[in-house]
N, C-alpha and C. Protein backbone atom coordinates (compact mmCIF):
# COMPACT_ATOMS: atom_id res chain seq x y z
N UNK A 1 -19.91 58.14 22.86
CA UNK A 1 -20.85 58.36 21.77
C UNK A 1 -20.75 59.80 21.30
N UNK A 2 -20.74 60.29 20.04
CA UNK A 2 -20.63 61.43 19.27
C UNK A 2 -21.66 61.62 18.35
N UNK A 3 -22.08 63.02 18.77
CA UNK A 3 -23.47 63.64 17.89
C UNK A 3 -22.65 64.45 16.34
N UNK A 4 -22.42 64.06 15.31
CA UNK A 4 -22.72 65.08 14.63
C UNK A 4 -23.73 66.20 13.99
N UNK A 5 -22.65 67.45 14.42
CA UNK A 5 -23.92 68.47 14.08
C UNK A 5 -24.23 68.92 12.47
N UNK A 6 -25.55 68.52 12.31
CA UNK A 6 -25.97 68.44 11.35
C UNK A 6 -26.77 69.51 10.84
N UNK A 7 -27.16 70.18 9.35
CA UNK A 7 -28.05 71.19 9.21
C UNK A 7 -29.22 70.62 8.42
N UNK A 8 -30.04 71.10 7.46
CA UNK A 8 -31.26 70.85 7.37
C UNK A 8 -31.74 71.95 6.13
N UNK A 9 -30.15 72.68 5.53
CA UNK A 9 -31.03 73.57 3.74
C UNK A 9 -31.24 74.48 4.67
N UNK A 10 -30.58 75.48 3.74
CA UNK A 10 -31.63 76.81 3.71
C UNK A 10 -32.68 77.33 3.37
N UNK A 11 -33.49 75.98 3.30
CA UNK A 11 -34.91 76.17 3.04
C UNK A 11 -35.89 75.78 4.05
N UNK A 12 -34.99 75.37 4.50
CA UNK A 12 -35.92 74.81 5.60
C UNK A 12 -36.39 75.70 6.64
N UNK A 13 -37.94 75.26 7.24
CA UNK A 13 -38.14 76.16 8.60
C UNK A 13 -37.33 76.70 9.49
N UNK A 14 -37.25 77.59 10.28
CA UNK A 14 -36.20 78.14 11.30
C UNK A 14 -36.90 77.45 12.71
N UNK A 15 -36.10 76.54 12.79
CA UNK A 15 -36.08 75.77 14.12
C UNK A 15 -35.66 76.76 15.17
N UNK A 16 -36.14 77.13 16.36
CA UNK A 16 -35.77 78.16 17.51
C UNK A 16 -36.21 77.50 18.42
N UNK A 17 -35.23 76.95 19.29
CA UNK A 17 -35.15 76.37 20.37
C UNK A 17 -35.10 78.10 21.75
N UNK A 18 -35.98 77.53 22.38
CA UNK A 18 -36.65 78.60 23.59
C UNK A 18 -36.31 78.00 24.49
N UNK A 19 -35.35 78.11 25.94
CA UNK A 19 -35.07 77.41 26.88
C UNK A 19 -35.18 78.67 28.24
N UNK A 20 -36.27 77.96 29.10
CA UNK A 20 -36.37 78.41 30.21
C UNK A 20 -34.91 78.13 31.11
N UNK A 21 -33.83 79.08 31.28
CA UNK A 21 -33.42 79.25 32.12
C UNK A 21 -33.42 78.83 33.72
N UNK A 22 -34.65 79.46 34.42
CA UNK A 22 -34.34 78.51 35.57
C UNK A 22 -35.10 77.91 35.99
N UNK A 23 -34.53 76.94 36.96
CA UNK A 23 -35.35 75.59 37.72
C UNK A 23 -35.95 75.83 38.64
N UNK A 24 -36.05 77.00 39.60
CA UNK A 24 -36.27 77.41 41.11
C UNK A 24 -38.11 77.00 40.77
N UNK A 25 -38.61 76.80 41.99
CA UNK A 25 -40.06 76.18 42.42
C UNK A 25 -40.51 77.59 42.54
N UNK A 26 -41.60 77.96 41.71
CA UNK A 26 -42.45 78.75 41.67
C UNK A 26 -41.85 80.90 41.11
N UNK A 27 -40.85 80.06 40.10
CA UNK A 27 -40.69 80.73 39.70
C UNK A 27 -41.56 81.66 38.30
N UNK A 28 -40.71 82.80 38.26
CA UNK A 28 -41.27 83.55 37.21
C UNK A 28 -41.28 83.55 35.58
N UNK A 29 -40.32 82.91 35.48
CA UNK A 29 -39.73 82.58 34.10
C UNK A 29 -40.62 81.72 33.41
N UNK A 30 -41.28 81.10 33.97
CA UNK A 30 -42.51 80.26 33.02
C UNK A 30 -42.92 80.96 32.55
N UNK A 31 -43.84 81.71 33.27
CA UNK A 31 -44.77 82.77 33.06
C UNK A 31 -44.27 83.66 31.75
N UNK A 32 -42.80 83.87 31.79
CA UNK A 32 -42.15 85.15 30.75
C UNK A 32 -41.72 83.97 29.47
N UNK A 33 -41.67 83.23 30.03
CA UNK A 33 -41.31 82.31 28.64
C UNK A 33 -42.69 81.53 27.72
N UNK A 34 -44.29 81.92 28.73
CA UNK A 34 -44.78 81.08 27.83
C UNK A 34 -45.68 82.29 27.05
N UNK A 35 -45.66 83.65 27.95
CA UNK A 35 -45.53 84.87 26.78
C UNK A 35 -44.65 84.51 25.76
N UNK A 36 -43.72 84.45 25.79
CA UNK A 36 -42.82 84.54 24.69
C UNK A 36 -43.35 83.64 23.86
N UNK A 37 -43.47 82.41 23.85
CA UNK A 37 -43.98 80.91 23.10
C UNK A 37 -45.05 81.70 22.41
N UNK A 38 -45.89 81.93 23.41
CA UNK A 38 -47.64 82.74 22.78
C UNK A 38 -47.05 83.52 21.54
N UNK A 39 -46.41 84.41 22.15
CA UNK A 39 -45.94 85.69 21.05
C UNK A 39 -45.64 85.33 19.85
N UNK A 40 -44.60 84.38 19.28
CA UNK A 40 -44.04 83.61 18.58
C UNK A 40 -45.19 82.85 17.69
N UNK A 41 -45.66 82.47 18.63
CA UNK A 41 -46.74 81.24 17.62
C UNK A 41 -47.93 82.12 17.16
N UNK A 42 -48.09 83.10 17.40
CA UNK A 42 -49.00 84.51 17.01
C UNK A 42 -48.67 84.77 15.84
N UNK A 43 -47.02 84.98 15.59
CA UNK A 43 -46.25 85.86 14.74
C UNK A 43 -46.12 84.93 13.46
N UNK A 44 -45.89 83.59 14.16
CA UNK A 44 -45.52 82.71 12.86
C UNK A 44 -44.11 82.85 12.60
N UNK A 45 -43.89 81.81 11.26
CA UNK A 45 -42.16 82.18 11.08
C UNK A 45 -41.36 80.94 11.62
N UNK A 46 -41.47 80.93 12.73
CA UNK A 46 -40.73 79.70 13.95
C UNK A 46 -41.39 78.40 13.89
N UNK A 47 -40.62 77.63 13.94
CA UNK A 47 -40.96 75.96 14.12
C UNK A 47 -40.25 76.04 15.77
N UNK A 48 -41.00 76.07 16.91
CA UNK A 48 -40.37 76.44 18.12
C UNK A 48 -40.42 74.93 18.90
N UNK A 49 -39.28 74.53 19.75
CA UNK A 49 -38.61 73.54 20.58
C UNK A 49 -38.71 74.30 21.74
N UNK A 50 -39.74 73.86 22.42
CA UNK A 50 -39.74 74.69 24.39
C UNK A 50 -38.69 73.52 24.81
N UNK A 51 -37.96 74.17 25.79
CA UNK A 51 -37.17 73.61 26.70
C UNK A 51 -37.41 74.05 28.09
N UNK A 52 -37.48 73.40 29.33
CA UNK A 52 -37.75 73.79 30.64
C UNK A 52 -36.66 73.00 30.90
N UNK A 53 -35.78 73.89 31.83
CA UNK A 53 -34.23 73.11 31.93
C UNK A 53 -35.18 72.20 33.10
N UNK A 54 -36.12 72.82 33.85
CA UNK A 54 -36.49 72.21 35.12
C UNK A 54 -36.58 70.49 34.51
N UNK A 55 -37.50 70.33 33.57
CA UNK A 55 -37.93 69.29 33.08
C UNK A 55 -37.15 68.73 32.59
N UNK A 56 -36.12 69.49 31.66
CA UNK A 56 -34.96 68.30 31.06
C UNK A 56 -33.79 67.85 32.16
N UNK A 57 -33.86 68.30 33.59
CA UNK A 57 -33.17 67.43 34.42
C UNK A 57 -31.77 67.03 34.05
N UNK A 58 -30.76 68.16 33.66
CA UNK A 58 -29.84 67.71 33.70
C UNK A 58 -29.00 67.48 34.69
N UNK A 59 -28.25 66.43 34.92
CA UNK A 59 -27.17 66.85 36.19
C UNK A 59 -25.98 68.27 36.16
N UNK A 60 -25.61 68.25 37.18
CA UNK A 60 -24.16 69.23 36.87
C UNK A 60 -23.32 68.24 35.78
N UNK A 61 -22.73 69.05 34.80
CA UNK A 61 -22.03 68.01 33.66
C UNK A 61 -20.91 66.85 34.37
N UNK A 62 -21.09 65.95 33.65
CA UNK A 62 -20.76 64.33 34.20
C UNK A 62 -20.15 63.48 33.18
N UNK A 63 -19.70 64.33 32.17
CA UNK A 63 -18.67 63.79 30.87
C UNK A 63 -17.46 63.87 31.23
N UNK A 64 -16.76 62.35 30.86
CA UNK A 64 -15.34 62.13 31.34
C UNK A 64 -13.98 63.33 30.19
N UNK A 65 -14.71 62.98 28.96
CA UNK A 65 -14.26 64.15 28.01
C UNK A 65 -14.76 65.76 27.92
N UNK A 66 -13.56 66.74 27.58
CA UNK A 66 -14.17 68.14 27.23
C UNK A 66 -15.36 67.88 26.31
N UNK A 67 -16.35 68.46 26.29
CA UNK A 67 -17.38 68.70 24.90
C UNK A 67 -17.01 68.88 23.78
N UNK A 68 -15.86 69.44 23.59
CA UNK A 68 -15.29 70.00 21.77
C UNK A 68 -15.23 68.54 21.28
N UNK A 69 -14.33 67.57 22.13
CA UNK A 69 -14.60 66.22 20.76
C UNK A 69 -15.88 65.62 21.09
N UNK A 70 -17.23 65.49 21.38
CA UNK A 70 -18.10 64.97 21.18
C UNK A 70 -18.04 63.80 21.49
N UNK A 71 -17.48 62.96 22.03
CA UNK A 71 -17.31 61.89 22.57
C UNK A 71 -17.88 61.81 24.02
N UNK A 72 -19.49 61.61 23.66
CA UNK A 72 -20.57 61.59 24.67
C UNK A 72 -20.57 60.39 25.44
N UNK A 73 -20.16 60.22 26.82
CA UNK A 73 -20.81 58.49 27.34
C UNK A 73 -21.92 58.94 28.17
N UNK A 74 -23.03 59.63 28.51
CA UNK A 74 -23.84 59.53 29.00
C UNK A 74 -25.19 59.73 27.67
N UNK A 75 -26.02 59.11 28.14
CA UNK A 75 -27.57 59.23 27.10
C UNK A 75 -27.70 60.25 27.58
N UNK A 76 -28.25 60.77 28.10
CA UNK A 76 -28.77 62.42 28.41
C UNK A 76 -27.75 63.58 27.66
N UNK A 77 -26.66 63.42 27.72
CA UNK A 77 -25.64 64.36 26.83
C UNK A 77 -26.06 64.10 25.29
N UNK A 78 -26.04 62.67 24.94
CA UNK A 78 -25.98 62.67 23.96
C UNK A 78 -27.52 62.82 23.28
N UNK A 79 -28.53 62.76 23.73
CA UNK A 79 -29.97 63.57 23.58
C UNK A 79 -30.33 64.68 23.32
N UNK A 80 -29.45 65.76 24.90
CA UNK A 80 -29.05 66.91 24.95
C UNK A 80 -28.54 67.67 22.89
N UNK A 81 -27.35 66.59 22.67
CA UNK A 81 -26.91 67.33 21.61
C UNK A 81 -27.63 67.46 20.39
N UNK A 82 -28.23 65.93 20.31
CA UNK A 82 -29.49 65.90 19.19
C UNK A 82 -30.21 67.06 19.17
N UNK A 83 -30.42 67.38 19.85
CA UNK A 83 -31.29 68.34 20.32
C UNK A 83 -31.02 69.95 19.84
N UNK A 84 -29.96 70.05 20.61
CA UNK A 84 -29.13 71.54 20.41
C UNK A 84 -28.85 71.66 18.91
N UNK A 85 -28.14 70.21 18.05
CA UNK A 85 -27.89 70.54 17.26
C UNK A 85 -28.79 70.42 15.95
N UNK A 86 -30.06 70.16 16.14
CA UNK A 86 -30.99 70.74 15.26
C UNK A 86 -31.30 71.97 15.27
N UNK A 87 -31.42 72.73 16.04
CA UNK A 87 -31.78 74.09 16.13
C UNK A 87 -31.01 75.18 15.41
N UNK A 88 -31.85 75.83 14.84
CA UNK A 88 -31.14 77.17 13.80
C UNK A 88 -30.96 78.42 14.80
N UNK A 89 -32.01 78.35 15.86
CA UNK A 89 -31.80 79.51 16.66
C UNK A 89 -31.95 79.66 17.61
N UNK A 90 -31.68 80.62 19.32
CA UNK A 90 -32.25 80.24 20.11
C UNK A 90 -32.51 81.09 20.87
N UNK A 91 -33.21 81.45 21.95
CA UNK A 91 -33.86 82.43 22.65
C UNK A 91 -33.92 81.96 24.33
N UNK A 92 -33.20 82.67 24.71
CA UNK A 92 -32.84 81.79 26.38
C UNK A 92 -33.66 82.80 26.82
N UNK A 93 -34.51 82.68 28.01
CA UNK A 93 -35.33 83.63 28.95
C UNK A 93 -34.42 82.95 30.35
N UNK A 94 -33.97 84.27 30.76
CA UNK A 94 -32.85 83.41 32.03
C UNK A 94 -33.25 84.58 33.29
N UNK A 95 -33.06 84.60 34.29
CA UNK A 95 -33.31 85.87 35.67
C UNK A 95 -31.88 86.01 35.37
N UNK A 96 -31.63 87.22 36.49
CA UNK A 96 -30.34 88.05 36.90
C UNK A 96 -30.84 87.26 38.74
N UNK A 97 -29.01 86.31 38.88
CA UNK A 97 -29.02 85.65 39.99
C UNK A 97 -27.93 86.35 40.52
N UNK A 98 -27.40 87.08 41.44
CA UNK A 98 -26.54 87.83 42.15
C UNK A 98 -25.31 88.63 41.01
N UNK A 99 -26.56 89.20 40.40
CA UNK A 99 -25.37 89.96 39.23
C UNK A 99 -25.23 89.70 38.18
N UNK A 100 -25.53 87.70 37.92
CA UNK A 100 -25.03 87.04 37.37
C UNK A 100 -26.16 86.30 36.33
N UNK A 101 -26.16 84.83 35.83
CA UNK A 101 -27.62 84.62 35.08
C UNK A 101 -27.49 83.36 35.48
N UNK A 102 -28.55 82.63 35.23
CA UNK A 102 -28.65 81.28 35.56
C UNK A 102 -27.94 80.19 35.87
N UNK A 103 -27.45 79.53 37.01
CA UNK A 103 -26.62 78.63 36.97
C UNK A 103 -26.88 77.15 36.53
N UNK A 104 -28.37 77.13 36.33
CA UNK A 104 -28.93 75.89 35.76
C UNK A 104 -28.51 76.22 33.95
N UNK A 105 -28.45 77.32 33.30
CA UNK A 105 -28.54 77.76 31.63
C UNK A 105 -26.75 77.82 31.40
N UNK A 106 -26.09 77.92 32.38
CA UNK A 106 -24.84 77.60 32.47
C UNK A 106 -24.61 76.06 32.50
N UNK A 107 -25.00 75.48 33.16
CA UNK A 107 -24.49 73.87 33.10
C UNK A 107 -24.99 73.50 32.30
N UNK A 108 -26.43 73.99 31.73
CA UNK A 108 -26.79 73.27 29.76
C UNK A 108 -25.87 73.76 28.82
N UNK A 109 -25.17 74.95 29.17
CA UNK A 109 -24.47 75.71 27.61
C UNK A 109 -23.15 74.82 27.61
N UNK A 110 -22.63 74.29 29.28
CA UNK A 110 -21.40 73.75 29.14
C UNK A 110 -21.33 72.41 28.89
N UNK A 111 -22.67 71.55 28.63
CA UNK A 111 -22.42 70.18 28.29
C UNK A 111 -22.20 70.18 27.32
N UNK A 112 -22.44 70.89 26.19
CA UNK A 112 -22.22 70.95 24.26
C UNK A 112 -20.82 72.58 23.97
N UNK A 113 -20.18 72.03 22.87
CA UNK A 113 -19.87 72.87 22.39
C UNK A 113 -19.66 73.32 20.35
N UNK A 114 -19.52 72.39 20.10
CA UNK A 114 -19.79 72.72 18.87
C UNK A 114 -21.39 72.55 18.00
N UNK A 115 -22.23 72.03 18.62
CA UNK A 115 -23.79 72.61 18.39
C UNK A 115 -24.39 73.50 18.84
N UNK A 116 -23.68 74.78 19.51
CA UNK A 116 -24.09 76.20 19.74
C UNK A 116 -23.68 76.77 18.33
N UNK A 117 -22.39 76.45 17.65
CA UNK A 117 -21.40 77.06 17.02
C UNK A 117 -22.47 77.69 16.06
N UNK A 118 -22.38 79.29 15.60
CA UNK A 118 -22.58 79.70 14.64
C UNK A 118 -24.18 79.85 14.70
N UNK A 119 -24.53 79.67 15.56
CA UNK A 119 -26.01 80.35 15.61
C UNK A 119 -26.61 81.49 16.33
N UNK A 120 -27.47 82.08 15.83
CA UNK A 120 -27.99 83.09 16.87
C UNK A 120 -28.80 82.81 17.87
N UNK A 121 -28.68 83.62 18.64
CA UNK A 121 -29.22 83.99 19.95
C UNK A 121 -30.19 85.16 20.31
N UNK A 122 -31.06 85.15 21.24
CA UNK A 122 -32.11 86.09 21.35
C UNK A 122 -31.85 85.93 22.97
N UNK A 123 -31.83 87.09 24.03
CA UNK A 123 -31.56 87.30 25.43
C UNK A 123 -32.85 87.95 25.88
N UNK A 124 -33.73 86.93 26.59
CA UNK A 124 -34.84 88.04 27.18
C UNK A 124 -34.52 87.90 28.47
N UNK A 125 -34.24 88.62 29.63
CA UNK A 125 -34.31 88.53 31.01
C UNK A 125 -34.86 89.69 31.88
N UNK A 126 -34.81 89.13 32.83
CA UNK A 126 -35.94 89.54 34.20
C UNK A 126 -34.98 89.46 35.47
N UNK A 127 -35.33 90.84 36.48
CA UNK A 127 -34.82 90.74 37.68
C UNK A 127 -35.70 91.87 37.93
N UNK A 128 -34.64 92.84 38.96
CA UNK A 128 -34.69 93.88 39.69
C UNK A 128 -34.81 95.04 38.68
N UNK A 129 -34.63 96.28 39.01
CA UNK A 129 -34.80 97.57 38.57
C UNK A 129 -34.13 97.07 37.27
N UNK A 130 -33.08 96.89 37.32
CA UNK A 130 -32.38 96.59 35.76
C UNK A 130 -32.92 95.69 34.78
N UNK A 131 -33.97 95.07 35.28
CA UNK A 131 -34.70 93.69 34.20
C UNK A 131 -33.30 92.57 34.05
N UNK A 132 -32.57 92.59 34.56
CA UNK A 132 -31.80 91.59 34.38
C UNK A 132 -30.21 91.91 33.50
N UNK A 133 -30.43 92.75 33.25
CA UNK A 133 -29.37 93.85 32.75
C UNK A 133 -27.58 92.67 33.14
N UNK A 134 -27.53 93.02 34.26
CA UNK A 134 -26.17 92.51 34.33
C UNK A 134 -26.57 90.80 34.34
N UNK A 135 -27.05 90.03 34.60
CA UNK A 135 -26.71 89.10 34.06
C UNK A 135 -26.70 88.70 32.62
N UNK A 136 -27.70 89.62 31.48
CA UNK A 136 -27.51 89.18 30.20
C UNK A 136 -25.68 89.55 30.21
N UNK A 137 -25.35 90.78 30.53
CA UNK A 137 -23.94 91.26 30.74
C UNK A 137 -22.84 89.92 30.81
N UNK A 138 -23.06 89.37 31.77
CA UNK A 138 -22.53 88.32 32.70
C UNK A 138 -22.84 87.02 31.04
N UNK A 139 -23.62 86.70 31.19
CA UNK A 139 -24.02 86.07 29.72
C UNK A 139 -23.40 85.92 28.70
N UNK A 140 -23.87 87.42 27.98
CA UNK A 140 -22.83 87.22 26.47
C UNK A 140 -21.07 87.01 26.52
N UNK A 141 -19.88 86.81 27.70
CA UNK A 141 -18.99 86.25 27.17
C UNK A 141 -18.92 84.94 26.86
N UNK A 142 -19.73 83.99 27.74
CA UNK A 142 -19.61 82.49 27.64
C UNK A 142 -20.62 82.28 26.38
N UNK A 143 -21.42 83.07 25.86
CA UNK A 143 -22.09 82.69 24.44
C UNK A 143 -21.04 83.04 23.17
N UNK A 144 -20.14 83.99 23.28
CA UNK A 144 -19.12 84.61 22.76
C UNK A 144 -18.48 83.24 22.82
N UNK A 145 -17.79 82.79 23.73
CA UNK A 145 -16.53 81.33 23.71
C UNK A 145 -17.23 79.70 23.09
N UNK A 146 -18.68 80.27 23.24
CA UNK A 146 -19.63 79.12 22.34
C UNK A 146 -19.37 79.30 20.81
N UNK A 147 -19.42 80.70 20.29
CA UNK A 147 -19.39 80.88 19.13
C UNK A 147 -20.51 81.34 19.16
N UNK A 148 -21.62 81.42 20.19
CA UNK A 148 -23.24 81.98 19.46
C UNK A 148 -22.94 83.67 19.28
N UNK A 149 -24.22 83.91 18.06
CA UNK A 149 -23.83 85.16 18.01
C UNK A 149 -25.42 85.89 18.49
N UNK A 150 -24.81 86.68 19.54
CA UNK A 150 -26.25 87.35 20.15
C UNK A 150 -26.95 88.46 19.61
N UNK A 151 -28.08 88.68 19.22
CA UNK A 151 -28.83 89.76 18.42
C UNK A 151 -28.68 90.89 19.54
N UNK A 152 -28.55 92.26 18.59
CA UNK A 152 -28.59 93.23 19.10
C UNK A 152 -29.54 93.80 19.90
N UNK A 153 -30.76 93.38 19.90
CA UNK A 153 -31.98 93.67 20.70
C UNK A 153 -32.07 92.77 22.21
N UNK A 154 -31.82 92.95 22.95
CA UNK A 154 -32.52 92.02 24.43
C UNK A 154 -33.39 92.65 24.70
N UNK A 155 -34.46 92.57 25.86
CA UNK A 155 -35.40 92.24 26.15
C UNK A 155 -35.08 92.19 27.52
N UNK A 156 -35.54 93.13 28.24
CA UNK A 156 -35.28 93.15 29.84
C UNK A 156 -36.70 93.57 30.48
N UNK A 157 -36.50 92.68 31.10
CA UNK A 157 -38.42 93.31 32.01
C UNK A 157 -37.86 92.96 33.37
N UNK A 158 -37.78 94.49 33.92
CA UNK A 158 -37.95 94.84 35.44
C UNK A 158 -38.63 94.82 36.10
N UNK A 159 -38.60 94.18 37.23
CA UNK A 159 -39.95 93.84 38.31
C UNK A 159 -40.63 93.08 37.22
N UNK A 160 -40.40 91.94 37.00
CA UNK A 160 -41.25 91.15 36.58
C UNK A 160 -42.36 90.44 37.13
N UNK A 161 -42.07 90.18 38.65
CA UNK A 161 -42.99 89.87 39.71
C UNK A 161 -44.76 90.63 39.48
N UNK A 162 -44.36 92.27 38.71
CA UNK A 162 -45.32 92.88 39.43
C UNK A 162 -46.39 92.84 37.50
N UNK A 163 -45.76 92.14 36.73
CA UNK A 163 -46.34 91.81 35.37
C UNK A 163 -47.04 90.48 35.45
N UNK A 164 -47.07 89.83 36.72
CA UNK A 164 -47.74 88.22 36.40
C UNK A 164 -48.81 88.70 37.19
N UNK A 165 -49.54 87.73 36.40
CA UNK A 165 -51.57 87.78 37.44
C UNK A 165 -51.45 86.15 37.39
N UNK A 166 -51.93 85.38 38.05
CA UNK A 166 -52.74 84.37 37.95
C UNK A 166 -51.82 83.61 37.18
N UNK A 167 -50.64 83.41 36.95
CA UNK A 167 -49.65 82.84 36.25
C UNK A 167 -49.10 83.37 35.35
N UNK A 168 -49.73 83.96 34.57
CA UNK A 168 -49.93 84.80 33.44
C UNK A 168 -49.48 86.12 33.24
N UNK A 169 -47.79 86.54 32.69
CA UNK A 169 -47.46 87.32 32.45
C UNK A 169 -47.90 88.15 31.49
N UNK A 170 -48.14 89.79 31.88
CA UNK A 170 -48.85 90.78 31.04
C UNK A 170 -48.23 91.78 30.35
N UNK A 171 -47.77 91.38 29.24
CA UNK A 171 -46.46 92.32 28.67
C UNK A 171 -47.15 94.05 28.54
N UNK A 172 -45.84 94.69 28.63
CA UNK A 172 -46.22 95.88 28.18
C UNK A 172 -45.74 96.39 26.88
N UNK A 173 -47.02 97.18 26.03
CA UNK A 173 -46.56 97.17 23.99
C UNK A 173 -45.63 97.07 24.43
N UNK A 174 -44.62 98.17 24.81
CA UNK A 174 -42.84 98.15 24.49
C UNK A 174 -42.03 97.28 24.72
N UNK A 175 -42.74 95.81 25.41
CA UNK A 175 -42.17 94.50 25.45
C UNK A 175 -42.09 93.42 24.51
N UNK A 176 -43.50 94.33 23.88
CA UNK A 176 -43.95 93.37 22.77
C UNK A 176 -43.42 93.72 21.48
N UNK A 177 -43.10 94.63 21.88
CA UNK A 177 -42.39 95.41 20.50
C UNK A 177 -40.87 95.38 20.39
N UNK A 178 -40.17 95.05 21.72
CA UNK A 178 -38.68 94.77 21.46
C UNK A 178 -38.63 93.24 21.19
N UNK A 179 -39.82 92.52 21.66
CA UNK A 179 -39.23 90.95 21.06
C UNK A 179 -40.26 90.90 20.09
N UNK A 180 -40.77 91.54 18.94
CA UNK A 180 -40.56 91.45 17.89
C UNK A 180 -39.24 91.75 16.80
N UNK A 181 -38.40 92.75 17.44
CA UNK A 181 -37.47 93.17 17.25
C UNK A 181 -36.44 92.18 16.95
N UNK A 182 -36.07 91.87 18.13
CA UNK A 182 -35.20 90.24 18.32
C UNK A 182 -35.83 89.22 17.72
N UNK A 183 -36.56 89.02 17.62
CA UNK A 183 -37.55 87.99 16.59
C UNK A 183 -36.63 88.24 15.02
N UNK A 184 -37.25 89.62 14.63
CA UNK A 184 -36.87 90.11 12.98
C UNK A 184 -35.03 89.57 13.01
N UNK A 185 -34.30 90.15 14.18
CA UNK A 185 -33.26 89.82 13.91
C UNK A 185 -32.69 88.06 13.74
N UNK A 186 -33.44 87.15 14.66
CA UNK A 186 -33.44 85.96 14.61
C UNK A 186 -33.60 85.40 13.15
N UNK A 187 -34.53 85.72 12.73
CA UNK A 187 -35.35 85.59 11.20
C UNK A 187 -34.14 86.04 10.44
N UNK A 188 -33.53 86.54 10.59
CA UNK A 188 -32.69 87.63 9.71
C UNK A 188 -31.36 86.68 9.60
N UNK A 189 -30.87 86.13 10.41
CA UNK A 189 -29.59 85.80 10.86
C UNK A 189 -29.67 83.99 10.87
N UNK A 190 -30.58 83.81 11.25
CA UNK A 190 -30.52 81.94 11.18
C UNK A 190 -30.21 81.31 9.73
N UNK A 191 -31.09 82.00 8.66
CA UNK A 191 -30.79 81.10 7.46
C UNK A 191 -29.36 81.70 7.12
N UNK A 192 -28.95 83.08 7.08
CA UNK A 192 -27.82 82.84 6.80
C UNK A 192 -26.75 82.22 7.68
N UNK A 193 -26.68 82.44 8.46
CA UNK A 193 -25.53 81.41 9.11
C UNK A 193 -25.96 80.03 9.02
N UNK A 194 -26.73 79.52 9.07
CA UNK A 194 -27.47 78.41 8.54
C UNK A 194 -26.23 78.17 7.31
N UNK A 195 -26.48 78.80 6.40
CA UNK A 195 -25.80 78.89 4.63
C UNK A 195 -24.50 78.58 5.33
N UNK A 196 -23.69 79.57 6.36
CA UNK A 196 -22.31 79.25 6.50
C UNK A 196 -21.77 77.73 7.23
N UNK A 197 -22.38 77.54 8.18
CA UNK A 197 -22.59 76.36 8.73
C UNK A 197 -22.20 75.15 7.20
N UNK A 198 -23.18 75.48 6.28
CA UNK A 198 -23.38 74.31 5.17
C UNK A 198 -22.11 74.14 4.23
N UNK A 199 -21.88 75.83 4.25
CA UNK A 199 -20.39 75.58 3.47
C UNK A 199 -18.92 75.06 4.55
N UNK A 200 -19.36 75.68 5.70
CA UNK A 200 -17.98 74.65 6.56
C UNK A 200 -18.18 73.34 6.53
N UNK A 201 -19.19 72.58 6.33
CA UNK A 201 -19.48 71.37 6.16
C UNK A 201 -18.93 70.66 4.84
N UNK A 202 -19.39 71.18 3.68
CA UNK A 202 -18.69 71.04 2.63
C UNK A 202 -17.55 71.23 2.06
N UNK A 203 -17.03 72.57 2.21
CA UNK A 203 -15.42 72.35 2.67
C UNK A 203 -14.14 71.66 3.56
N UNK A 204 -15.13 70.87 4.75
CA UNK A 204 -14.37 69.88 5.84
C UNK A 204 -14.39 69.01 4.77
């Protein structure tokens, strides 16, 4: 089964798909991702798609074909792509896992490949002293071989552990003020590549 990826006008709302990164039990990333959601739906602008990889339960990928031809035999892949490929934009909140970033946000990026193509990206992450530093690092080449194109602003919050109360992550302004940042650039960058997307379509 094959998803074509489809667009939706450059008039249309900016769909921004938000995907929690990781699955681990009693992790932190909820907490930083449903700041983020809050933030967003504050700001306006976004028609936002939460994703909790925990919840969307994917397996390790289980397609007999590469992803480039779209020739999906599992329902969950081919859901997966519906999915991905509505979205104008997207904003991964992922930890720094031994250097590295999510191995659950890795096996979602590798079930699809041409419904990443040509969209932007927003990187907020969380670890140690670095806020997550080297795994966004670790990150942007495999968003690079997707084709996504990542905004110049990330979003790193160090010791994130010591920002949650009661579930409830407590940004600091200058957190709130770099993912407005990445926000403006999201806003900035979806409809037009959006536009390019429409003319590779029309020219195929």
């Amino acid at each position: 089964m094959s998803i074509r990826v489809t667009d939706r006008g450059p008039e249309s709302p900016i769909k921004l798909m938000v995907v929690i990164g990781s699955v681990r039990p009693g992790r932190i990333g909820l907490s930083v991702a449903l700041w983020v959601h809050e933030h967003i739906t504050d700001r306006g602008g976004f028609e936002i798609d939460f994703v909790d990889l925990a919840e969307l339960n994917l397996p390790m990928v289980d397609e007999y074909r590469l992803p480039k031809t779209q020739q999906y035999a599992r329902r969950h892949t081919a859901a997966w792509s519906a999915r991905v490929a509505q979205a104008d934009a997207f904003l991964f909140v992922s930890p720094e896992i031994n250097s590295s970033f999510s191995p659950a946000l890795k096996n979602a990026l590798d079930f699809l490949f041409h419904e990443w193509g040509r969209k932007p990206v927003g990187l907020v992450s969380y670890g140690g002293r670095g806020g997550g530093a080297l795994g966004t690092a670790a990150l942007r080449p495999v968003l690079s071989e997707l084709q996504l194109i990542a905004v110049s602003t990330p979003v790193d919050i160090p010791q994130a552990s010591t920002q949650v109360e009661d579930g409830f992550f407590l940004p600091e302004e200058q957190q709130n003020v770099r993912l407005d940042a990445l926000l403006d650039e999201l806003g900035a960058l979806a409809p037009a590549l959006r536009s390019v997307r429409e003319s590779a379509l029309v020219a195929g």
